[in-house]
Each structure stands twice: as structure tokens, then as C-alpha cells.
Protein backbone atom coordinates (compact mmCIF):
# COMPACT_ATOMS: atom_id res chain seq x y z
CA UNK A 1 4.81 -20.59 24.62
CA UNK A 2 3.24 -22.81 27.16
CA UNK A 3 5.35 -25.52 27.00
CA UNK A 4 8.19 -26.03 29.58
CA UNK A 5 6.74 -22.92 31.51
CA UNK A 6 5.76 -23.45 35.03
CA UNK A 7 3.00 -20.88 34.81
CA UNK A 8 0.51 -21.34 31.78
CA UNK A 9 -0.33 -17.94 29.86
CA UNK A 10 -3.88 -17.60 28.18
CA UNK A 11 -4.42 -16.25 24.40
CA UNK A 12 -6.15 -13.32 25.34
CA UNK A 13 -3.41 -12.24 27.70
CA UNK A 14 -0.56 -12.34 24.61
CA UNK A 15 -3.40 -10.28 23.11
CA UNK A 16 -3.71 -7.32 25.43
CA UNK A 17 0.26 -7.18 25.44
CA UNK A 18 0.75 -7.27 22.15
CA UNK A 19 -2.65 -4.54 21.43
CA UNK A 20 0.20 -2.66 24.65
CA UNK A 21 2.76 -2.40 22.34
CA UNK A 22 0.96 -1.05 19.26
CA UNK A 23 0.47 -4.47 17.45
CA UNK A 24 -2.42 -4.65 15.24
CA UNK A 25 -3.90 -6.50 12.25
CA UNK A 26 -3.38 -3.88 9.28
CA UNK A 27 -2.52 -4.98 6.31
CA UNK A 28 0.88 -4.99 4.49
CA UNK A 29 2.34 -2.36 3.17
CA UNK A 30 2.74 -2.61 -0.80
CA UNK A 31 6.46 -2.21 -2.33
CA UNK A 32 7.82 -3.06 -5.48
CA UNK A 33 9.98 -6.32 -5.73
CA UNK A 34 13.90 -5.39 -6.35
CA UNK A 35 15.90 -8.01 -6.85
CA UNK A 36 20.04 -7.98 -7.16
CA UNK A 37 20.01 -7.39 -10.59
CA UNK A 38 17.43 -4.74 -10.87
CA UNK A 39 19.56 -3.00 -7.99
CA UNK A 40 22.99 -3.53 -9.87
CA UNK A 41 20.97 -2.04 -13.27
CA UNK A 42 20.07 0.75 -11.39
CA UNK A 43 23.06 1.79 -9.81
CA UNK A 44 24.52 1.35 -13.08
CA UNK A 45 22.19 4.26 -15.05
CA UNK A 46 23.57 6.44 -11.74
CA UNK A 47 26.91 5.99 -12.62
CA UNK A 48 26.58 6.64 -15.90
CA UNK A 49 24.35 9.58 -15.60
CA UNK A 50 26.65 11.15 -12.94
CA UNK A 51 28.73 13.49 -15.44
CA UNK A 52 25.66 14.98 -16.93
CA UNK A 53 25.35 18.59 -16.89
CA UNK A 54 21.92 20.56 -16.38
CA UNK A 55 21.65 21.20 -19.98
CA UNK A 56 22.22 17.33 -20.66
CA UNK A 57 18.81 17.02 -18.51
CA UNK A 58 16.84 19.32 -20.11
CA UNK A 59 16.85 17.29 -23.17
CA UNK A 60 14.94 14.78 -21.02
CA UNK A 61 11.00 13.97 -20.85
CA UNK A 62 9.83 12.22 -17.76
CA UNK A 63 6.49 10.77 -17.85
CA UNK A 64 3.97 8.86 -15.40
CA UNK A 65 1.23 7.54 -15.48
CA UNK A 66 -1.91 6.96 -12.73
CA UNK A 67 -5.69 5.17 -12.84
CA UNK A 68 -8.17 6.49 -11.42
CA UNK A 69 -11.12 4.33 -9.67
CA UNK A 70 -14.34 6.24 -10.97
CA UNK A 71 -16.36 4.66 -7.66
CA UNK A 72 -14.27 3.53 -5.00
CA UNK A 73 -10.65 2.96 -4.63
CA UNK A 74 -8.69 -0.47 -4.88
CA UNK A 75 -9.08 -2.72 -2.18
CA UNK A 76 -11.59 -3.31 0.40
CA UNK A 77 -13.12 -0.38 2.38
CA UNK A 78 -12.96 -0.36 5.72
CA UNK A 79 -15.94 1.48 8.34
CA UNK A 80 -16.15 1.24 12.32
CA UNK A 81 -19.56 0.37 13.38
CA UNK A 82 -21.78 -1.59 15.74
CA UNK A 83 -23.00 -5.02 14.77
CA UNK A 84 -26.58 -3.76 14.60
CA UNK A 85 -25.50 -0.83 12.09
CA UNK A 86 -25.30 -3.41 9.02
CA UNK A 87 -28.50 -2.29 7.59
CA UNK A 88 -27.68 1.80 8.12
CA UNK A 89 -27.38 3.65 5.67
CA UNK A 90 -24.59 5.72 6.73
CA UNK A 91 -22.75 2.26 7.29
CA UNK A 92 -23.46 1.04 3.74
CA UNK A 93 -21.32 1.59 0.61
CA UNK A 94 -22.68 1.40 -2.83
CA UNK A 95 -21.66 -1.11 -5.36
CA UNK A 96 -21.40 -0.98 -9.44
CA UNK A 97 -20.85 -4.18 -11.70
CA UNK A 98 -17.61 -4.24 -12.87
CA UNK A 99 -16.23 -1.44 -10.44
CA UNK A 100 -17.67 1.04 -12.67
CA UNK A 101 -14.99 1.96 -14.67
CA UNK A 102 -11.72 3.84 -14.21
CA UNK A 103 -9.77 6.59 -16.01
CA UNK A 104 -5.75 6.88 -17.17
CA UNK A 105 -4.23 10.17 -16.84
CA UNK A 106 -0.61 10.37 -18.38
CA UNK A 107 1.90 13.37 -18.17
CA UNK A 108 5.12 14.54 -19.02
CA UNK A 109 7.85 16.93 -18.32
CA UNK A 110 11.09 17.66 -20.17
């Protein structure tokens, strides 16, 4: 950004702007991949489901699944704190081997 500019701008100032306009470090947000032909497959099944009549989709079951983290959730927790908090234990979060274990719950409708 410095280069060619007759005034030189420092890191921290890009920074502050950027912390101005509601940039941040956050992580990304997690979406399944679609590709082309997983769009063109969908949109396929709606076309061909379109006709159906409510008493064509009773005959259906829909199911799902979900895990459930027994101890803490997936991912990395995150706290606010001082840096001479580390040892507090209000600060601290406890730890299992092996994450402790998790449960699948599974449903269905029709």
C-alpha cells in the first residue's frame, strides 16, 4: 500500500480502520460444498416433485440425524480474560481424553 504513495501509512493505522468498519478475526463460517452438478440434481428432484399432491407427501418419512458432544462442543472455546487470569479458575475449562464421548440422536417424521 506504501509503495508509489507520497505519504507512508503504518500497520496499526490500517488496523484501527479496518477494527472502524467492523472487521475482525472470526472464523469462517461453515457451508456445505455445492457444486454444478449437485445443484442441477437438485433442481431436478424439484421438478419432478412439483405435481405431487399433499397426500403424495404423506407417504413420506423424513429423517435427521445430530451428535451430541457429551463435554464440550466442536471446536475450540473461546473466553475473554486478562493475561494474569490463566491460572483462575473461572478462566479454566476442563479437559477429558478422547473428548469424552458423544451421543447420536436420530428421528423421523412421515
Amino acid at each position: 500500500m506504501n509503495q508509489g504513495a507520497s505519504r507512508t501509512v503504518s500497520k496499526r493505522t490500517v488496523q484501527r480502520s479496518l477494527h472502524r468498519m467492523s472487521f475482525g478475526s472470526r472464523r469462517p463460517t461453515r457451508v456445505p460444498l455445492f457444486n454444478a452438478r449437485h445443484r442441477a440434481a437438485r433442481l431436478a428432484w424439484a421438478r419432478e416433485h412439483r405435481e405431487w399432491t399433499l397426500e403424495d407427501w404423506k407417504r413420506v418419512a423424513w429423517t435427521d440425524k445430530s451428535r451430541f458432544r457429551l463435554f464440550q462442543a466442536d471446536g475450540r472455546p473461546r473466553i475473554w480474560r486478562q493475561s494474569h487470569e490463566a491460572m483462575d479458575p473461572s478462566c479454566q475449562v476442563g479437559t477429558v481424553q478422547r473428548h469424552g464421548g458423544s451421543i447420536m440422536v436420530w428421528g423421523v417424521l412421515s
